[in-house]
PDB file of N, CA and C in Angstrom:
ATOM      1  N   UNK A   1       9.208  43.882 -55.538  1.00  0.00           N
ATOM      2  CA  UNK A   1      10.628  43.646 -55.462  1.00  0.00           C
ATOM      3  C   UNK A   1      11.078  42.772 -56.619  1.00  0.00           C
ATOM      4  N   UNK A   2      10.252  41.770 -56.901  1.00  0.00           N
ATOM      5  CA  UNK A   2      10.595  40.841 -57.779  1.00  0.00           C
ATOM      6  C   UNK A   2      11.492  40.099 -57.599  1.00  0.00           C
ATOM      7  N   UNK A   3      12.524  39.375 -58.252  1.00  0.00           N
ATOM      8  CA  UNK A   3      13.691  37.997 -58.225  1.00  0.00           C
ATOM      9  C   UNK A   3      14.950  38.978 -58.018  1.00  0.00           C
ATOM     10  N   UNK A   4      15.496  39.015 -56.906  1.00  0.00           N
ATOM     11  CA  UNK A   4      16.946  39.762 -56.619  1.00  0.00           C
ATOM     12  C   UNK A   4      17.848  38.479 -56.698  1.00  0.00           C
ATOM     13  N   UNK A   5      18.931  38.544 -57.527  1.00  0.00           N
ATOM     14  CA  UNK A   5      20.165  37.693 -57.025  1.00  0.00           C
ATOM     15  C   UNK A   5      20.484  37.165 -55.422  1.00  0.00           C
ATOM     16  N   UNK A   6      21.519  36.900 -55.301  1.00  0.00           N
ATOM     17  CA  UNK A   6      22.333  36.571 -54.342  1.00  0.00           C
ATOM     18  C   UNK A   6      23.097  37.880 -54.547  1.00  0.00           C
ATOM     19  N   UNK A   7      23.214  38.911 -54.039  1.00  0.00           N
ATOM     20  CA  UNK A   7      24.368  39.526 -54.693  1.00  0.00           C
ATOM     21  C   UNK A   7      23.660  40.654 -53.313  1.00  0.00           C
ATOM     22  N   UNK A   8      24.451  40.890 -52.588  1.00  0.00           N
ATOM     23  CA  UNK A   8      24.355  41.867 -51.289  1.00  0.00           C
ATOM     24  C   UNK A   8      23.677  43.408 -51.534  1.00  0.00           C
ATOM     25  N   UNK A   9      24.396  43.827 -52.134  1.00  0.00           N
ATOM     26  CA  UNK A   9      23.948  45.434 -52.565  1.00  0.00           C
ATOM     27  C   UNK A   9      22.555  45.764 -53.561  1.00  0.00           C
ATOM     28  N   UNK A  10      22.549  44.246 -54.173  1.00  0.00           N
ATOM     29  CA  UNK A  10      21.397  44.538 -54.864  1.00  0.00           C
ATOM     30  C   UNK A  10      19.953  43.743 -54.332  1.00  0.00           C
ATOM     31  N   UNK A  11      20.262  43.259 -53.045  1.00  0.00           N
ATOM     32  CA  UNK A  11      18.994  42.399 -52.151  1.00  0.00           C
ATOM     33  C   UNK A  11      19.084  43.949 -51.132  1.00  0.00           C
ATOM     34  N   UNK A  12      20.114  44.614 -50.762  1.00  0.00           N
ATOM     35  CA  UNK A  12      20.160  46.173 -50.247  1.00  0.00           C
ATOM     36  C   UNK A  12      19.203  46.868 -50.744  1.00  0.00           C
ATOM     37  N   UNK A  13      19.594  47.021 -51.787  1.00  0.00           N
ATOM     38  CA  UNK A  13      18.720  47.756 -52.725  1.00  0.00           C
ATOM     39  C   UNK A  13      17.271  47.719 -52.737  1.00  0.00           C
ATOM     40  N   UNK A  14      16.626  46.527 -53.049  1.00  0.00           N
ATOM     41  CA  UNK A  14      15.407  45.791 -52.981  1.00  0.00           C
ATOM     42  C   UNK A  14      14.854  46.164 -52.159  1.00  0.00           C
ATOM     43  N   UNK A  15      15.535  45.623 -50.853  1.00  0.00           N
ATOM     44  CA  UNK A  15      14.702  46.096 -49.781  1.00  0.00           C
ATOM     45  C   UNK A  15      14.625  47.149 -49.295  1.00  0.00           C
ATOM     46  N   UNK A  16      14.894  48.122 -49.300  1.00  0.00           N
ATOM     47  CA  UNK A  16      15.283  49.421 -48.657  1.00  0.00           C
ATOM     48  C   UNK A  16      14.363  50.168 -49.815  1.00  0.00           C
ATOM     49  N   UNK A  17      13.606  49.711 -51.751  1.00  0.00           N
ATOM     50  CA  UNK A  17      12.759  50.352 -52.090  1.00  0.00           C
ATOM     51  C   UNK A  17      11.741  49.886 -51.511  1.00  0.00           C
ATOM     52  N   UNK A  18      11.633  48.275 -51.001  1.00  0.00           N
ATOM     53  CA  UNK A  18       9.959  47.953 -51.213  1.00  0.00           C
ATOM     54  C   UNK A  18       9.803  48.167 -49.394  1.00  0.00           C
ATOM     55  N   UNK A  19      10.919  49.028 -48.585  1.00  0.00           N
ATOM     56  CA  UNK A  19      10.185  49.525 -47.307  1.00  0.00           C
ATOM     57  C   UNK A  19       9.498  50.679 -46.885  1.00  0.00           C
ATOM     58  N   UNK A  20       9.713  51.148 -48.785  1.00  0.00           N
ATOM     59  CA  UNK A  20       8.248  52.128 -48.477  1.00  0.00           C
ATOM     60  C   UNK A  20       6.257  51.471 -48.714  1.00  0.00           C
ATOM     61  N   UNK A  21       6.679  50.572 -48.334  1.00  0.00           N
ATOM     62  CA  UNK A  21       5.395  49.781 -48.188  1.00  0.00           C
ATOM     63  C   UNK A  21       5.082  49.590 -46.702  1.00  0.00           C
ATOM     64  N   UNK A  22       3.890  49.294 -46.645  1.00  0.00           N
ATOM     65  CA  UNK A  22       3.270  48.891 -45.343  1.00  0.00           C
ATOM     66  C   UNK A  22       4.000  47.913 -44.684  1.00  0.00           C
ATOM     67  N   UNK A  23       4.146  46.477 -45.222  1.00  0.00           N
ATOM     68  CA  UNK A  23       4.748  45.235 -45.523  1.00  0.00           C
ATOM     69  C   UNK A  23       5.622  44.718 -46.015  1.00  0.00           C
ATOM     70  N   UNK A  24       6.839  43.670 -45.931  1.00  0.00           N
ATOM     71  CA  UNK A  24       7.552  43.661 -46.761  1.00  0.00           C
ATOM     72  C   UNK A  24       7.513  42.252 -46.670  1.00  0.00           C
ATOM     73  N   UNK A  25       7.407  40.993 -47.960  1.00  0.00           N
ATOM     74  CA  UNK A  25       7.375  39.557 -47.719  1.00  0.00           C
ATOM     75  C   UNK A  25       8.967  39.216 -48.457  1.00  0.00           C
ATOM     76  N   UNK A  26       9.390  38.624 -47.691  1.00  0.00           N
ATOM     77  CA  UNK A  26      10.722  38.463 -48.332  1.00  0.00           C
ATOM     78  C   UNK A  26      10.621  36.340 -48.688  1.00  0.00           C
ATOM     79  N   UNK A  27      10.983  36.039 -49.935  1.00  0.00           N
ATOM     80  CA  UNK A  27      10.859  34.322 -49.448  1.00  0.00           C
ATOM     81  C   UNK A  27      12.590  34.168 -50.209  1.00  0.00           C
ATOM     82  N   UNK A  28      13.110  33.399 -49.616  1.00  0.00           N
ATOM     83  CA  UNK A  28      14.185  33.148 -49.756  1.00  0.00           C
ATOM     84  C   UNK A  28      15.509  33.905 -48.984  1.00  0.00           C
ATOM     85  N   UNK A  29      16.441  32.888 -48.565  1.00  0.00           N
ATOM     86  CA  UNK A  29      18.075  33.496 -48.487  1.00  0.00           C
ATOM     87  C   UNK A  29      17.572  33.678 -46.839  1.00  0.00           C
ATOM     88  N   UNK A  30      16.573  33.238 -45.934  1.00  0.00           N
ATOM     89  CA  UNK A  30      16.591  33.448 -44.709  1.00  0.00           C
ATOM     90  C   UNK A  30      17.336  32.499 -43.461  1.00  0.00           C
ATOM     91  N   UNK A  31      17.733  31.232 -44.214  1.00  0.00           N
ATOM     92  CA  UNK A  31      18.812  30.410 -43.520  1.00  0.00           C
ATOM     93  C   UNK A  31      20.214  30.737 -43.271  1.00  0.00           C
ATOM     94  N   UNK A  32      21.008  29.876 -43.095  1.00  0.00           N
ATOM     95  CA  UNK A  32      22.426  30.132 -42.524  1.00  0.00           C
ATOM     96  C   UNK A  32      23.835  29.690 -43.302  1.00  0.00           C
ATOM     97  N   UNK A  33      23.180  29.375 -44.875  1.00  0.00           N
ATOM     98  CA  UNK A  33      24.120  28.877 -45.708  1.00  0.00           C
ATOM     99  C   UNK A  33      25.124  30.551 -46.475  1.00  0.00           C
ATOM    100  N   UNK A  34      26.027  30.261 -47.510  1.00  0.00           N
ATOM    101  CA  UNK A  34      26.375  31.273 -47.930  1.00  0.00           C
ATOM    102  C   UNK A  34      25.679  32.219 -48.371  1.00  0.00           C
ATOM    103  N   UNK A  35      24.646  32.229 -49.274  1.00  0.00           N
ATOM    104  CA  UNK A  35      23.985  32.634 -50.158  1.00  0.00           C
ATOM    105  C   UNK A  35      22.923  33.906 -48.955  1.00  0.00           C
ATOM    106  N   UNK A  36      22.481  32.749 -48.145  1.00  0.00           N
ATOM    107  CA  UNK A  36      21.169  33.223 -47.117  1.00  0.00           C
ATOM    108  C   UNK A  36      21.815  34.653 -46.294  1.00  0.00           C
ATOM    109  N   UNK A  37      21.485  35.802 -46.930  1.00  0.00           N
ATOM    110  CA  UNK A  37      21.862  37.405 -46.471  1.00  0.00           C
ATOM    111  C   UNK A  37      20.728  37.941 -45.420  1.00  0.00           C
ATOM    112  N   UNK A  38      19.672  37.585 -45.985  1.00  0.00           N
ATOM    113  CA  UNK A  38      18.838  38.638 -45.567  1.00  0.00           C
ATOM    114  C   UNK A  38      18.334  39.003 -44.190  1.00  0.00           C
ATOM    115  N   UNK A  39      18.967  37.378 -42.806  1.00  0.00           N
ATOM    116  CA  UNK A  39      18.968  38.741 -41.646  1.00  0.00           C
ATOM    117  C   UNK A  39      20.145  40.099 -41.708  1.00  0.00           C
ATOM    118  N   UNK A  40      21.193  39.556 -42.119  1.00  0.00           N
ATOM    119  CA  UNK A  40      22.187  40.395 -42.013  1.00  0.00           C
ATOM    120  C   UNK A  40      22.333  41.646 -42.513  1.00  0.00           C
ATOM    121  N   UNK A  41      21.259  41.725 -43.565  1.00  0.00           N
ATOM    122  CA  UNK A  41      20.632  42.970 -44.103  1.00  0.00           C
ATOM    123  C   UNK A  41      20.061  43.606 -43.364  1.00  0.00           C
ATOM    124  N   UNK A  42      19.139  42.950 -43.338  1.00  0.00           N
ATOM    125  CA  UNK A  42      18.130  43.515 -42.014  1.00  0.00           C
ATOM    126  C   UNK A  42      18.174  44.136 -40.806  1.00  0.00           C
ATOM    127  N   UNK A  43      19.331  44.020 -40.651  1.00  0.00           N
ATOM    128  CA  UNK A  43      19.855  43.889 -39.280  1.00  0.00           C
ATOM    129  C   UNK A  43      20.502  45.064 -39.237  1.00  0.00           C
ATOM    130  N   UNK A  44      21.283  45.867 -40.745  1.00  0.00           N
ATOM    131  CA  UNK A  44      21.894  46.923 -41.067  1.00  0.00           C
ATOM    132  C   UNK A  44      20.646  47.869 -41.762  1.00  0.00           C
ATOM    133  N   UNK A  45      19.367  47.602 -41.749  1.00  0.00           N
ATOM    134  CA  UNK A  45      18.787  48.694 -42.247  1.00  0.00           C
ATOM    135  C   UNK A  45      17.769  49.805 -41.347  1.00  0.00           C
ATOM    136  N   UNK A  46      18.422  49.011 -39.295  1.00  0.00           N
ATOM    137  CA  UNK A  46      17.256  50.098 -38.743  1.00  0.00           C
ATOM    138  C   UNK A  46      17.011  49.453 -37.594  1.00  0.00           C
ATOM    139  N   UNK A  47      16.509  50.127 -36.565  1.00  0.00           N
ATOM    140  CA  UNK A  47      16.138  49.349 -35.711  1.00  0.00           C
ATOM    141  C   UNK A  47      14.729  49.551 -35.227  1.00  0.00           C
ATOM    142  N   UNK A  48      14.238  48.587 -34.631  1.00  0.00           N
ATOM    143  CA  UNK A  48      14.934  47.213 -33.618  1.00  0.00           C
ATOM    144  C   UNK A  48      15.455  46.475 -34.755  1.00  0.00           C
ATOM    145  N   UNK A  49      15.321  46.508 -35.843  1.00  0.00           N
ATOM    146  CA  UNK A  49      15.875  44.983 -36.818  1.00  0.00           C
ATOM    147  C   UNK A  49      15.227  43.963 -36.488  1.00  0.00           C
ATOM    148  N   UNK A  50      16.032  43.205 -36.452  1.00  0.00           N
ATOM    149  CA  UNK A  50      15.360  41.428 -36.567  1.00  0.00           C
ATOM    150  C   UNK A  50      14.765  40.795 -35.329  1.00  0.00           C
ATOM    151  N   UNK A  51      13.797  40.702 -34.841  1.00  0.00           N
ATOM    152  CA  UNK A  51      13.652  40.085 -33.514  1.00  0.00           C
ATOM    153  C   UNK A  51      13.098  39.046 -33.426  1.00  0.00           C
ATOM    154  N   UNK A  52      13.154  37.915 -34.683  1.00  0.00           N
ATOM    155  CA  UNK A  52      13.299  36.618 -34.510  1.00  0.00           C
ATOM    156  C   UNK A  52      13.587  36.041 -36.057  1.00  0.00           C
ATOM    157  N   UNK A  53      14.594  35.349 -35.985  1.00  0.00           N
ATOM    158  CA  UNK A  53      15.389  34.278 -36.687  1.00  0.00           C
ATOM    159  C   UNK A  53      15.309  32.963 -36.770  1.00  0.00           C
ATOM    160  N   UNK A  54      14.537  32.355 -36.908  1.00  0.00           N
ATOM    161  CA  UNK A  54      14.565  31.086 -36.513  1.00  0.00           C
ATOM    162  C   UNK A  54      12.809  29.989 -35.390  1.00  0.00           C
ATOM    163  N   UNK A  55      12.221  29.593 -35.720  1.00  0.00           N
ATOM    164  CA  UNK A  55      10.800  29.226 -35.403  1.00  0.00           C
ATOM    165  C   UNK A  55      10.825  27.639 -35.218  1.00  0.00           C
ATOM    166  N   UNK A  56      11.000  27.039 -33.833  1.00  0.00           N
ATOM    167  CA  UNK A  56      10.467  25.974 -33.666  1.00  0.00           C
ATOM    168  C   UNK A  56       8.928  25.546 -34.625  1.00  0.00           C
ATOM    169  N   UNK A  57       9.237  24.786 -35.592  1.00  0.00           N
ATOM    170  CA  UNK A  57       8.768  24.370 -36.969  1.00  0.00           C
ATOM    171  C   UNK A  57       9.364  23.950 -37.663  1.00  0.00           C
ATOM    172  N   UNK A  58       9.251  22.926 -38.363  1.00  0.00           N
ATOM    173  CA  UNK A  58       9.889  22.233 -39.290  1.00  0.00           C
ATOM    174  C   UNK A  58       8.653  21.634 -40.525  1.00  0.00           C
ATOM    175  N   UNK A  59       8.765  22.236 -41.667  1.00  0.00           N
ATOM    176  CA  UNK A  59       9.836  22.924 -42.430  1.00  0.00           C
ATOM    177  C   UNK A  59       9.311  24.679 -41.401  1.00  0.00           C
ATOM    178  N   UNK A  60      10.379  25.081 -42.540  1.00  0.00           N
ATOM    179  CA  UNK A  60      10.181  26.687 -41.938  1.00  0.00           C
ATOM    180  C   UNK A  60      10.694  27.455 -40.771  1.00  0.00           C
ATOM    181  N   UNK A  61      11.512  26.734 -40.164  1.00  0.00           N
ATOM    182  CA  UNK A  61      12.401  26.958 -39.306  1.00  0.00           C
ATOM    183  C   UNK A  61      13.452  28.067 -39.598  1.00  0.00           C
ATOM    184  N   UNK A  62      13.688  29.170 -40.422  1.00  0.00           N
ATOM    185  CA  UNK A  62      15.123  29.983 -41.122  1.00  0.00           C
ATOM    186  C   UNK A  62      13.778  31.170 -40.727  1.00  0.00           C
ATOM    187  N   UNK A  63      12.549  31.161 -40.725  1.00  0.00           N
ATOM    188  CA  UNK A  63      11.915  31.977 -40.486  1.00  0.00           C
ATOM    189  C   UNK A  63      12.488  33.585 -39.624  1.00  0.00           C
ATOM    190  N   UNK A  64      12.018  34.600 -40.491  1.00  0.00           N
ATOM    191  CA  UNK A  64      12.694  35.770 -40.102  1.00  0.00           C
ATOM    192  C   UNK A  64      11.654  36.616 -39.810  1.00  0.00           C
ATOM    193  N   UNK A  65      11.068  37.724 -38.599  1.00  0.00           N
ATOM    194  CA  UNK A  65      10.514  38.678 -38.417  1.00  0.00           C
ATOM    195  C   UNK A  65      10.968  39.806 -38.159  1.00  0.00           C
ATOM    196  N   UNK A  66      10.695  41.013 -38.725  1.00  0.00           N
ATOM    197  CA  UNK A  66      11.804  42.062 -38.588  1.00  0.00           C
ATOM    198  C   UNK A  66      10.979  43.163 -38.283  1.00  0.00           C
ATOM    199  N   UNK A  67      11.319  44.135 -38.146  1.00  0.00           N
ATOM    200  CA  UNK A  67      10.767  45.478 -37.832  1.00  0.00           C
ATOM    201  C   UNK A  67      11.958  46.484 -37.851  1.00  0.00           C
ATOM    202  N   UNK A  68      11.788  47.424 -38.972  1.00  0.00           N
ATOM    203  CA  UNK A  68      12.689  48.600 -39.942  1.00  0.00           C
ATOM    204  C   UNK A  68      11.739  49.674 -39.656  1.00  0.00           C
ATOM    205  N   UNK A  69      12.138  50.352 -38.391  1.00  0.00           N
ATOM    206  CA  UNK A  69      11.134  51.701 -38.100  1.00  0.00           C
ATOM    207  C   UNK A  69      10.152  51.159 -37.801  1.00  0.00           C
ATOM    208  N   UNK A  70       9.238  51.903 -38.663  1.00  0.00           N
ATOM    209  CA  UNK A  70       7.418  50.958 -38.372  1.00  0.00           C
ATOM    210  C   UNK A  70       6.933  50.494 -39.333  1.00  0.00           C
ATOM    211  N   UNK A  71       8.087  49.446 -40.469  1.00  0.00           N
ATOM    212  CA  UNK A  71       8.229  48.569 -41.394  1.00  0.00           C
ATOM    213  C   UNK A  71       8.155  46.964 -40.905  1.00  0.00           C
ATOM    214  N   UNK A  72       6.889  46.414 -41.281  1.00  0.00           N
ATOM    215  CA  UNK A  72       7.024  44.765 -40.702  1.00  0.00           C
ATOM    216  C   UNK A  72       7.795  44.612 -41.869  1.00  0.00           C
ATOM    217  N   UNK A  73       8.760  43.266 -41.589  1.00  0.00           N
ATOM    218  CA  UNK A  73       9.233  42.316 -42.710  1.00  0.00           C
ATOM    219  C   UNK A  73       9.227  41.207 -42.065  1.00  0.00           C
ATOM    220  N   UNK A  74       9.211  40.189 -43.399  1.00  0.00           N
ATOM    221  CA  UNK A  74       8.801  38.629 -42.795  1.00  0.00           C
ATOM    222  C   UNK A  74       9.595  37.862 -44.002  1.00  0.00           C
ATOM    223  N   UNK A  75      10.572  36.969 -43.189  1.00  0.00           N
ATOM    224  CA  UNK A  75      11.435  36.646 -44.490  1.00  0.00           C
ATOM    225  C   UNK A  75      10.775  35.298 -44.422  1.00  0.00           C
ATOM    226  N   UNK A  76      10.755  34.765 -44.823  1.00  0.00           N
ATOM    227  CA  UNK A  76      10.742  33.074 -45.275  1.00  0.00           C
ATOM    228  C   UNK A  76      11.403  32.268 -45.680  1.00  0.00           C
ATOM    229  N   UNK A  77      11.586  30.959 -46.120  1.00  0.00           N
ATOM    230  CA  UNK A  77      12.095  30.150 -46.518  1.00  0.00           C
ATOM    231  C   UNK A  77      12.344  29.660 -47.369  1.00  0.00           C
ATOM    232  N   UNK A  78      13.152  29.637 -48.758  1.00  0.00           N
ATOM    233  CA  UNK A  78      12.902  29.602 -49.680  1.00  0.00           C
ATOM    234  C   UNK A  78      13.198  28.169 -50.518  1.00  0.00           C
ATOM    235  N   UNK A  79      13.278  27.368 -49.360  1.00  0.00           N
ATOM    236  CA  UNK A  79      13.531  25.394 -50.152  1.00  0.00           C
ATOM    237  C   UNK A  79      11.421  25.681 -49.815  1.00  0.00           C
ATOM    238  N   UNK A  80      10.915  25.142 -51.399  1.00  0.00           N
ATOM    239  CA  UNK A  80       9.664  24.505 -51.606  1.00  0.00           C
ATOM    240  C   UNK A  80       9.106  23.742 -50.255  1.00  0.00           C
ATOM    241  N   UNK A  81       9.771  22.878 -49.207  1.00  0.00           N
ATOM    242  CA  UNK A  81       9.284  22.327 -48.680  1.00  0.00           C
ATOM    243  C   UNK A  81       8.617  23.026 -47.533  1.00  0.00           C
ATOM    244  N   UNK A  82       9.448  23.976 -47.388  1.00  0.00           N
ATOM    245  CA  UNK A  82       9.114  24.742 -46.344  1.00  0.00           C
ATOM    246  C   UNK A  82       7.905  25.876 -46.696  1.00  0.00           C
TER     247      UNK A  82
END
């Protein structure tokens, strides 16, 4: 996938090539600020979509697990600390 912007259609994009993979590791944009898209993506590319958002843990708490068909995705966190 490599470094996608902030930019909706083209984190769309991204993901929807690299879900012809087994796996998909997503790190960044999984929190609740402006920028952070990628449940909301997720969420529009299939179902079940997202079936957890969020992980008692700290850091790492924005934590995302998804399932796109019979596509795992796993978003992460993308502040260093986490």
């Amino acid at each position: 996938m490599g470094i996608v912007p902030d930019d909706p259609e083209r984190l769309r994009a991204a993901v929807e090539k690299a879900l012809a993979n087994d796996m998909v590791i997503i790190s960044g944009g999984s929190s609740v600020g402006r920028d952070d898209m990628v449940a909301d993506i997720l969420s529009q590319l299939g179902l079940p979509g997202v079936l957890v958002h969020g992980v008692r843990m700290a850091p790492g708490k924005p934590t995302i697990l998804a399932l796109i068909g019979d596509r795992v995705v796993c978003g992460l966190p993308g502040n260093p600390v986490s």
